[in-house]
Each structure stands twice: as C-alpha cells, then as structure tokens.
C-alpha atoms as a PDB file:
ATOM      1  CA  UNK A   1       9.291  18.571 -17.758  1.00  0.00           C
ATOM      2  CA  UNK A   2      10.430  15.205 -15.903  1.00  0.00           C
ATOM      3  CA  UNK A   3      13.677  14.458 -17.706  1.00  0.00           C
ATOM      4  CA  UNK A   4      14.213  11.607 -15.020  1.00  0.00           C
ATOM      5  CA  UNK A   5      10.802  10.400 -15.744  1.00  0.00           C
ATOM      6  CA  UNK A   6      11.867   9.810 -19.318  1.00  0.00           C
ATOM      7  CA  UNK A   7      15.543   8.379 -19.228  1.00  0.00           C
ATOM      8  CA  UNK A   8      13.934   5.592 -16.749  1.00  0.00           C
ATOM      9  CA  UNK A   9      11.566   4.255 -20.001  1.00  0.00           C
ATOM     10  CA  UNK A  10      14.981   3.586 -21.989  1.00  0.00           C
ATOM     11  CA  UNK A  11      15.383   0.031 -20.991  1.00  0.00           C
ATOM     12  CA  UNK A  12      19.699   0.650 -21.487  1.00  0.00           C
ATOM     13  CA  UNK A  13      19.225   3.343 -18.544  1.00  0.00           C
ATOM     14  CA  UNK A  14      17.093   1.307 -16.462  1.00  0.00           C
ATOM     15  CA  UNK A  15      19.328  -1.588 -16.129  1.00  0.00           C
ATOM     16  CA  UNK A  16      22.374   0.541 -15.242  1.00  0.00           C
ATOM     17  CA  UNK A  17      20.525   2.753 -12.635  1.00  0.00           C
ATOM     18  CA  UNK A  18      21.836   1.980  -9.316  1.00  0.00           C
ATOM     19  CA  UNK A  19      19.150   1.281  -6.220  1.00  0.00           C
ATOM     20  CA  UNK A  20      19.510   2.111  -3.284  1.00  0.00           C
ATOM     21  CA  UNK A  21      18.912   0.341   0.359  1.00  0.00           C
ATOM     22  CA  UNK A  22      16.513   0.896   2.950  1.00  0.00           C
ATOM     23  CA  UNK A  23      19.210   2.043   4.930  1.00  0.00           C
ATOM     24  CA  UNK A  24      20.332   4.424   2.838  1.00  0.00           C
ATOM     25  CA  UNK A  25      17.074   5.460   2.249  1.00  0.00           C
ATOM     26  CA  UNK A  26      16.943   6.661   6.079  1.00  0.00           C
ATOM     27  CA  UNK A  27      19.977   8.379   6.291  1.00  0.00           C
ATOM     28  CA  UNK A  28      19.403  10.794   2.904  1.00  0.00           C
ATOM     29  CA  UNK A  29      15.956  11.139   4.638  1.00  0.00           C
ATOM     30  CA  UNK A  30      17.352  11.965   7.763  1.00  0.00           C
ATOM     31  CA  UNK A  31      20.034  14.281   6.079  1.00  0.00           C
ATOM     32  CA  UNK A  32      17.291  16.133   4.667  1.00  0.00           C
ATOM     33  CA  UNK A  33      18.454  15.202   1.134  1.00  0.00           C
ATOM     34  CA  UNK A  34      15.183  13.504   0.073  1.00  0.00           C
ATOM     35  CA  UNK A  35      12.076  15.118   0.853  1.00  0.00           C
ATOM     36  CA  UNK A  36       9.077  13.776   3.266  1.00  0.00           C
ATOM     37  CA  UNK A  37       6.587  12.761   0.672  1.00  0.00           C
ATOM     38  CA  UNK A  38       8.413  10.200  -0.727  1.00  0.00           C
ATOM     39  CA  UNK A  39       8.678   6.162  -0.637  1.00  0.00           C
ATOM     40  CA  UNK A  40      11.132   3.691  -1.491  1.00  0.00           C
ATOM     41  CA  UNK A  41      10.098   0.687  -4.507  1.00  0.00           C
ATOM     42  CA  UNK A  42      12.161  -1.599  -5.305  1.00  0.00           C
ATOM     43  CA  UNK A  43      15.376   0.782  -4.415  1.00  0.00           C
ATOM     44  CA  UNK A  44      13.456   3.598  -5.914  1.00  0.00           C
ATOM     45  CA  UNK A  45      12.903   6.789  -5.042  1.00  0.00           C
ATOM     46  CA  UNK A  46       9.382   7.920  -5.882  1.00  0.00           C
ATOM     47  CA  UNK A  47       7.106  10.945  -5.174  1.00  0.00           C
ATOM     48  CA  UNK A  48       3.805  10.347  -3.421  1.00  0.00           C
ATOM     49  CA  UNK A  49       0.776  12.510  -4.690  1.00  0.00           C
ATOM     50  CA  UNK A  50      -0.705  14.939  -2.986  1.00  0.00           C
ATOM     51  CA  UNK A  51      -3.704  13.595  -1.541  1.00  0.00           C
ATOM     52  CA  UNK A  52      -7.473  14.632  -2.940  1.00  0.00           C
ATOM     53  CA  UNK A  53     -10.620  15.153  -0.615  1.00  0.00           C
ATOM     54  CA  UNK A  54     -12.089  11.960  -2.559  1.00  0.00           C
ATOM     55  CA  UNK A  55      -8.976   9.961  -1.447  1.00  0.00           C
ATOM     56  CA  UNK A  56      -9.072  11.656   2.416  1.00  0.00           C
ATOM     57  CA  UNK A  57     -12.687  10.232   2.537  1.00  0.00           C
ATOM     58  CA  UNK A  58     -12.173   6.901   1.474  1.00  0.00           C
ATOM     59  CA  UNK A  59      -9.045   6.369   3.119  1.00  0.00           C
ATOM     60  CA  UNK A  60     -11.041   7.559   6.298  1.00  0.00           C
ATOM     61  CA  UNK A  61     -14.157   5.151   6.040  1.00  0.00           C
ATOM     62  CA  UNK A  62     -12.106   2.547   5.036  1.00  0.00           C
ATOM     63  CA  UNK A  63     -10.087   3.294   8.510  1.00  0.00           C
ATOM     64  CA  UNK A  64     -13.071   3.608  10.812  1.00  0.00           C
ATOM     65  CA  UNK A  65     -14.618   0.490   9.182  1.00  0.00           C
ATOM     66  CA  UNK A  66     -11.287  -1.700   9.616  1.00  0.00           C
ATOM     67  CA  UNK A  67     -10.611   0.070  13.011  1.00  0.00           C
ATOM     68  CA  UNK A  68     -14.103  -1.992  14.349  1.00  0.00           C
ATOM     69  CA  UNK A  69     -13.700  -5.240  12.097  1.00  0.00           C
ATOM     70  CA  UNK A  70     -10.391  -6.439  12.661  1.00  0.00           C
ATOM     71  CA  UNK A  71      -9.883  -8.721  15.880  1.00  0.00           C
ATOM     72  CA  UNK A  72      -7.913  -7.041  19.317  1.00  0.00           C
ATOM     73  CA  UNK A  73      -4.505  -8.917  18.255  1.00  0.00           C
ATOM     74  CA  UNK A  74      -4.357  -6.898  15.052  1.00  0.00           C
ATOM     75  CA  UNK A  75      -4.307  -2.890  14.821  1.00  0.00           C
ATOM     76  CA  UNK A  76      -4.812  -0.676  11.915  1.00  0.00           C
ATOM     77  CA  UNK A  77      -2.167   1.947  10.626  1.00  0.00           C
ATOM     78  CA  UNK A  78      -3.197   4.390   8.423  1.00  0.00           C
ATOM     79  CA  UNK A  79      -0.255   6.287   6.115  1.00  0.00           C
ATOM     80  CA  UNK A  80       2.909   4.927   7.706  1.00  0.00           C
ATOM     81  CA  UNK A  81       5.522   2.894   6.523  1.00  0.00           C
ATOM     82  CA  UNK A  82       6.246  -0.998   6.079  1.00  0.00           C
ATOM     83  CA  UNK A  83       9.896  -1.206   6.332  1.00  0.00           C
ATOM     84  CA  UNK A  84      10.501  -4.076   3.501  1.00  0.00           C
ATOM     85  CA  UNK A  85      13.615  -5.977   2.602  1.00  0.00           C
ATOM     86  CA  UNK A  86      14.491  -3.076  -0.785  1.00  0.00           C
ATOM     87  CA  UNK A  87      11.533  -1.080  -0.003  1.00  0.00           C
ATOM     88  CA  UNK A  88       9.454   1.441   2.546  1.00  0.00           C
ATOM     89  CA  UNK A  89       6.079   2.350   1.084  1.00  0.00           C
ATOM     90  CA  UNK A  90       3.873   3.939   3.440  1.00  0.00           C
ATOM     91  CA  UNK A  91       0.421   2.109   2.447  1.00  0.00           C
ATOM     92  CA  UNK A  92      -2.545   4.368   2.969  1.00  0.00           C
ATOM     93  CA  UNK A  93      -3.849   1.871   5.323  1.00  0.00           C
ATOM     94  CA  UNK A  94      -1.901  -1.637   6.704  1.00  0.00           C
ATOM     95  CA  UNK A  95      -3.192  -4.117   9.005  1.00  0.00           C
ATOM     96  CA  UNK A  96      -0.396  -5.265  11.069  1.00  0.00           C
ATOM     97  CA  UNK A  97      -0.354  -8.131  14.030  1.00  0.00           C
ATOM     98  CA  UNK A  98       0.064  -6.876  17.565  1.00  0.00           C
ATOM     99  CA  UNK A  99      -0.435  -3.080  19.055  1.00  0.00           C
ATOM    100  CA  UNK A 100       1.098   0.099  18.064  1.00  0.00           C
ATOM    101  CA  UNK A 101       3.259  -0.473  21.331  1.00  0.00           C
ATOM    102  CA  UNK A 102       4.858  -3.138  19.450  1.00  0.00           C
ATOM    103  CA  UNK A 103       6.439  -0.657  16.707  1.00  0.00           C
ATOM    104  CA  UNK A 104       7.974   2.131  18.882  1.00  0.00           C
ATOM    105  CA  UNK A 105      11.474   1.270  17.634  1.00  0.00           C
ATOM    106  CA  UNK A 106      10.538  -0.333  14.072  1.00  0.00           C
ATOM    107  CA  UNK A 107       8.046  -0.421  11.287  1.00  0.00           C
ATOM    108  CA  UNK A 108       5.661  -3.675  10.366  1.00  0.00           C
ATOM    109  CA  UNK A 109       8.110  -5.982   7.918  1.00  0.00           C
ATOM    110  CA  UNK A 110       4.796  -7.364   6.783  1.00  0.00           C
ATOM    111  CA  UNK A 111       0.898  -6.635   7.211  1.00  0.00           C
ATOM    112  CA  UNK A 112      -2.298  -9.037   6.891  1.00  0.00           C
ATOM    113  CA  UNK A 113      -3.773  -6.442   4.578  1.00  0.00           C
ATOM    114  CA  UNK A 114      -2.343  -3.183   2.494  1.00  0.00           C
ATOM    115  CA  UNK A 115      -4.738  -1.019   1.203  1.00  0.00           C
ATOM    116  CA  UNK A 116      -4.184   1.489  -1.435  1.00  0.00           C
ATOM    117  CA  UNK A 117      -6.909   4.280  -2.767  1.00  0.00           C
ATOM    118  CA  UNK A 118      -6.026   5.355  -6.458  1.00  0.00           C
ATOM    119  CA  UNK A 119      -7.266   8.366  -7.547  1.00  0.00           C
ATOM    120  CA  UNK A 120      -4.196   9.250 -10.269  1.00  0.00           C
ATOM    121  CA  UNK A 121      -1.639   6.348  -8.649  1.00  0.00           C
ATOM    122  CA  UNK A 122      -3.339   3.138 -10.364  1.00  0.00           C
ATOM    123  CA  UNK A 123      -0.504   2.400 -12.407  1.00  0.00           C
ATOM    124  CA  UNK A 124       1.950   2.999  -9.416  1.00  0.00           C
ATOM    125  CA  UNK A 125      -0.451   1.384  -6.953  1.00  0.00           C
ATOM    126  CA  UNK A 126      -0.311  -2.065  -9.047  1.00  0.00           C
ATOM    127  CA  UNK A 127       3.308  -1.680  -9.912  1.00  0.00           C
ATOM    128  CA  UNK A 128       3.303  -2.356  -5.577  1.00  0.00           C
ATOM    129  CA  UNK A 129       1.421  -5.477  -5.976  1.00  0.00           C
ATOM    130  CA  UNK A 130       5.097  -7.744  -6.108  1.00  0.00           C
ATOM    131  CA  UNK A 131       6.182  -5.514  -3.094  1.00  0.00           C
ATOM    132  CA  UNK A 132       3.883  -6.439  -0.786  1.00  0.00           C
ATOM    133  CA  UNK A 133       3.569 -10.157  -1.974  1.00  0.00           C
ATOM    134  CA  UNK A 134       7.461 -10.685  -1.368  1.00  0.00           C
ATOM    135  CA  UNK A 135       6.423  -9.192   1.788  1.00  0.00           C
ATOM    136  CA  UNK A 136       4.355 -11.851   2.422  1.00  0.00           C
ATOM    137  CA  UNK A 137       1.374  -9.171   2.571  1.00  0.00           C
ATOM    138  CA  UNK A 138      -1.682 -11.825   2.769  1.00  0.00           C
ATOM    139  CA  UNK A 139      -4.252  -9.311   1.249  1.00  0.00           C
ATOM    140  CA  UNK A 140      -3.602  -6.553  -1.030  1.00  0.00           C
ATOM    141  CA  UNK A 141      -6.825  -4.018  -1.812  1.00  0.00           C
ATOM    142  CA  UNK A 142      -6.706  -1.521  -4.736  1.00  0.00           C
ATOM    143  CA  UNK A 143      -9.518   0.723  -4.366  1.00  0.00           C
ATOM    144  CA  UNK A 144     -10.442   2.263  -7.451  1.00  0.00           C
ATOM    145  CA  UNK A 145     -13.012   4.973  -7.012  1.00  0.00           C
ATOM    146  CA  UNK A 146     -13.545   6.007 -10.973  1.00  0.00           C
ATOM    147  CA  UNK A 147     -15.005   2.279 -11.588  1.00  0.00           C
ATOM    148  CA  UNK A 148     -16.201   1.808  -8.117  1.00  0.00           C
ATOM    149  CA  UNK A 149     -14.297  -1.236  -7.683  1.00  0.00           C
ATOM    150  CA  UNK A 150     -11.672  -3.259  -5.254  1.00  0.00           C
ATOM    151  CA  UNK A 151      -8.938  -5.224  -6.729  1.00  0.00           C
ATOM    152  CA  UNK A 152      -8.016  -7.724  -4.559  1.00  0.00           C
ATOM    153  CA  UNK A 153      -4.721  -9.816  -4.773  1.00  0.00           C
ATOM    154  CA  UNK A 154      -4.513 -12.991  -2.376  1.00  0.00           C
ATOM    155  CA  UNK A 155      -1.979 -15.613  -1.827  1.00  0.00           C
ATOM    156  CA  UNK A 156       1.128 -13.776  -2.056  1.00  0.00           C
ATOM    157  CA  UNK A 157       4.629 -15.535  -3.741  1.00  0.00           C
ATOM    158  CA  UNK A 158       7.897 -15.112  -4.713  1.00  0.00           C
ATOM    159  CA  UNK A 159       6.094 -14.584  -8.007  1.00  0.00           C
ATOM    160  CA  UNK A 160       3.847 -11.952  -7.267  1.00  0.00           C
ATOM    161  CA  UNK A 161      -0.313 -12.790  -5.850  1.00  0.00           C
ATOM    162  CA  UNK A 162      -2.046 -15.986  -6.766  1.00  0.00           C
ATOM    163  CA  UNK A 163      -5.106 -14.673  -6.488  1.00  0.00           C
ATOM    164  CA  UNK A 164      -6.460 -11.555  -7.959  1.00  0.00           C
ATOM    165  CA  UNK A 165     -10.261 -10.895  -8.199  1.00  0.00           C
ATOM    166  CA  UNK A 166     -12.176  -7.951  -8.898  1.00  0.00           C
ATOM    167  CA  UNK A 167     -15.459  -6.892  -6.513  1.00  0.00           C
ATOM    168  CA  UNK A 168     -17.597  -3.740  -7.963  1.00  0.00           C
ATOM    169  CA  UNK A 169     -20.252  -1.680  -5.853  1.00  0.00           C
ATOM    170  CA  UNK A 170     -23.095  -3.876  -7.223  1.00  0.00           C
ATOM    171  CA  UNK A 171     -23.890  -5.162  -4.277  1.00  0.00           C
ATOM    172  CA  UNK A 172     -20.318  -6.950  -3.163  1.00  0.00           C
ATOM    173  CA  UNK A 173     -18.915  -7.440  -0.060  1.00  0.00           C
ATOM    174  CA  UNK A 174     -15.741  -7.149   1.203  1.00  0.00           C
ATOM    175  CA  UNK A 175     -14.517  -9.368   3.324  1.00  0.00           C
ATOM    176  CA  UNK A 176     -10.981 -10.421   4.607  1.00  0.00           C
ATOM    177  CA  UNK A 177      -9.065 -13.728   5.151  1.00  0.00           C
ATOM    178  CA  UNK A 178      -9.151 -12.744   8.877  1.00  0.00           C
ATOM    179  CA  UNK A 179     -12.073 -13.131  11.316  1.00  0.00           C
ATOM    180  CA  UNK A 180     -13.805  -9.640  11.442  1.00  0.00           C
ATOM    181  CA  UNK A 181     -17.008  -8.520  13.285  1.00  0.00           C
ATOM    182  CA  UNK A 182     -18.631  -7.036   9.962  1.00  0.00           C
ATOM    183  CA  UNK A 183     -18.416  -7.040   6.316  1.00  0.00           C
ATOM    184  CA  UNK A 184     -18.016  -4.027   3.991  1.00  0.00           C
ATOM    185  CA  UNK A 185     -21.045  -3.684   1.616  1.00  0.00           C
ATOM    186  CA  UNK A 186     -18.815  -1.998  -1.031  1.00  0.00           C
ATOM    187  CA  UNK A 187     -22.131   0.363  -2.127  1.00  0.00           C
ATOM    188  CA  UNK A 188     -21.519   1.514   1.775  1.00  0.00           C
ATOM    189  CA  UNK A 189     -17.929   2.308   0.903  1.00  0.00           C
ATOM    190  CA  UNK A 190     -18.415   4.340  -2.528  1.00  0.00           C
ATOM    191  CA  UNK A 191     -21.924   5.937  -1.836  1.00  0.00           C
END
C-alpha cells in the first residue's frame, strides 16, 4: 500500500509539500538517495514504470521512423532527460536541435517534439503536457496504443498547449511542424 500516494490527494497536504529543485534533484541522485528510474515533475519525485514489450516496440519504430524524417540539424534522443526549469523527465523519445556532440556537458532545456507511449502512464503522461509547454516543447505526442491513437498538443504557452487534436489509425498521418522526408501513416505505426 502507497501511503504517499494517498496523503498527496488531500488537497491540505498537497499545498504544504515542499518541491524540490533540479539541482537537488542531482545531488540525492548522485548520493544514491533516489533511485535510477525516477523523474522530476513539477519538483516531484515520481517512479517511472517498468517498460512493456508493446511500449519497447513502439518506442522503437517510432525511433527508427523519426531517426530518417527529421532534417541533419536536428537529432533524435530516445529515453534521456530534458533538464527543465523545476523538472527532468526523461521523454521516451525528444527531438532536440543540433547533434548529440552538443549535449556532452548538459541535457536539451527544450525539444521540437516529446513523445510519450502510454501503456499504464496516460494519466501521468498528460499530467506532462504543462511541462513541456513551459518548456517551450513545440510538439507534444501521446501515443495511446489501447485506442490506437496520437494526441497531439501544439502551440505551447505559459498556459499549457493551444492546440490539441486527436489522429486515430484510420488512415491518419502524422506529420510534424518541421520539414521531414516522410510521413507516418499511423496504421504503419500500430499494425
């Protein structure tokens, strides 16, 4: 039983719990004291789920798809962090400007596109989508394989996305707000 799971739904509780910063974030990681599968929200500590073959193959083709679409001044990461101004989530993929050279002493602060697959995280996965528009994320994907659908947020804010539309495998295609050398026939994706 989660007892911390619980106290955090008591409004009282939640306003008096203290966050912490990304900073401190990396020293309790690099002390040891908080363990490896784990990501910072909002100064919050939260487990990441331990990842299903579904969400392996997805995240996969999704990776070998972007890895030929997106133009040379862009590069694809795939599981590591965004370091974020109260948050490090480690998107399952993140299209970030310039070469993995670039981030030998730092993570991306932003991306052009964050991708997350929920199998079991949709809740957590949309509770990101203010995250990475304060970012300044341009394109957010939520790839939900039990409906066989994309949610896609655009135009991020201070308020949150703009822009959120909905493409299912009926025959949509994916496409970015970046130049790419193909589209993503979503039926391609899920089949």
């Amino acid at each position: 039983m989660h007892v911390t799971a619980h106290i955090l739904d008591e409004p009282a509780v939640r306003d008096a719990a203290l966050p912490i910063t990304v900073a401190q974030y990396h020293r309790l990681s690099a002390d040891g004291v908080v363990p490896e599968r784990t990501e910072l929200l909002q100064g919050i500590i939260v487990e990441q789920m331990t990842k299903s073959p579904l969400h392996t193959f997805l995240v996969r083709r999704l990776a070998a798809w972007l890895a030929e679409a997106v133009p040379p001044a862009w590069h694809v990461r795939k599981e590591e962090p965004l370091t974020l101004a109260d948050s490090e989530p480690e998107p399952d993929l993140a299209v970030v400007t310039g070469s993995a050279d670039d981030y030998r002493e730092r993570h991306p602060g932003s991306a052009r596109l964050v991708i997350e697959v929920a199998i079991s995280t949709l809740g957590i996965d949309r509770a990101k989508s203010p995250v990475y528009a304060a970012a300044g994320v341009h394109e957010y994907w939520i790839v939900i394989p039990e409906t066989r659908s994309v949610e896609i947020h655009r135009e991020p804010s201070a308020d949150g996305y703009r822009i959120q539309l909905v493409r299912s495998s009926s025959g949509d295609v994916l496409e970015l707000a970046l130049p790419l050398a193909t589209p993503l026939p979503l039926g391609r994706l899920f089949g």
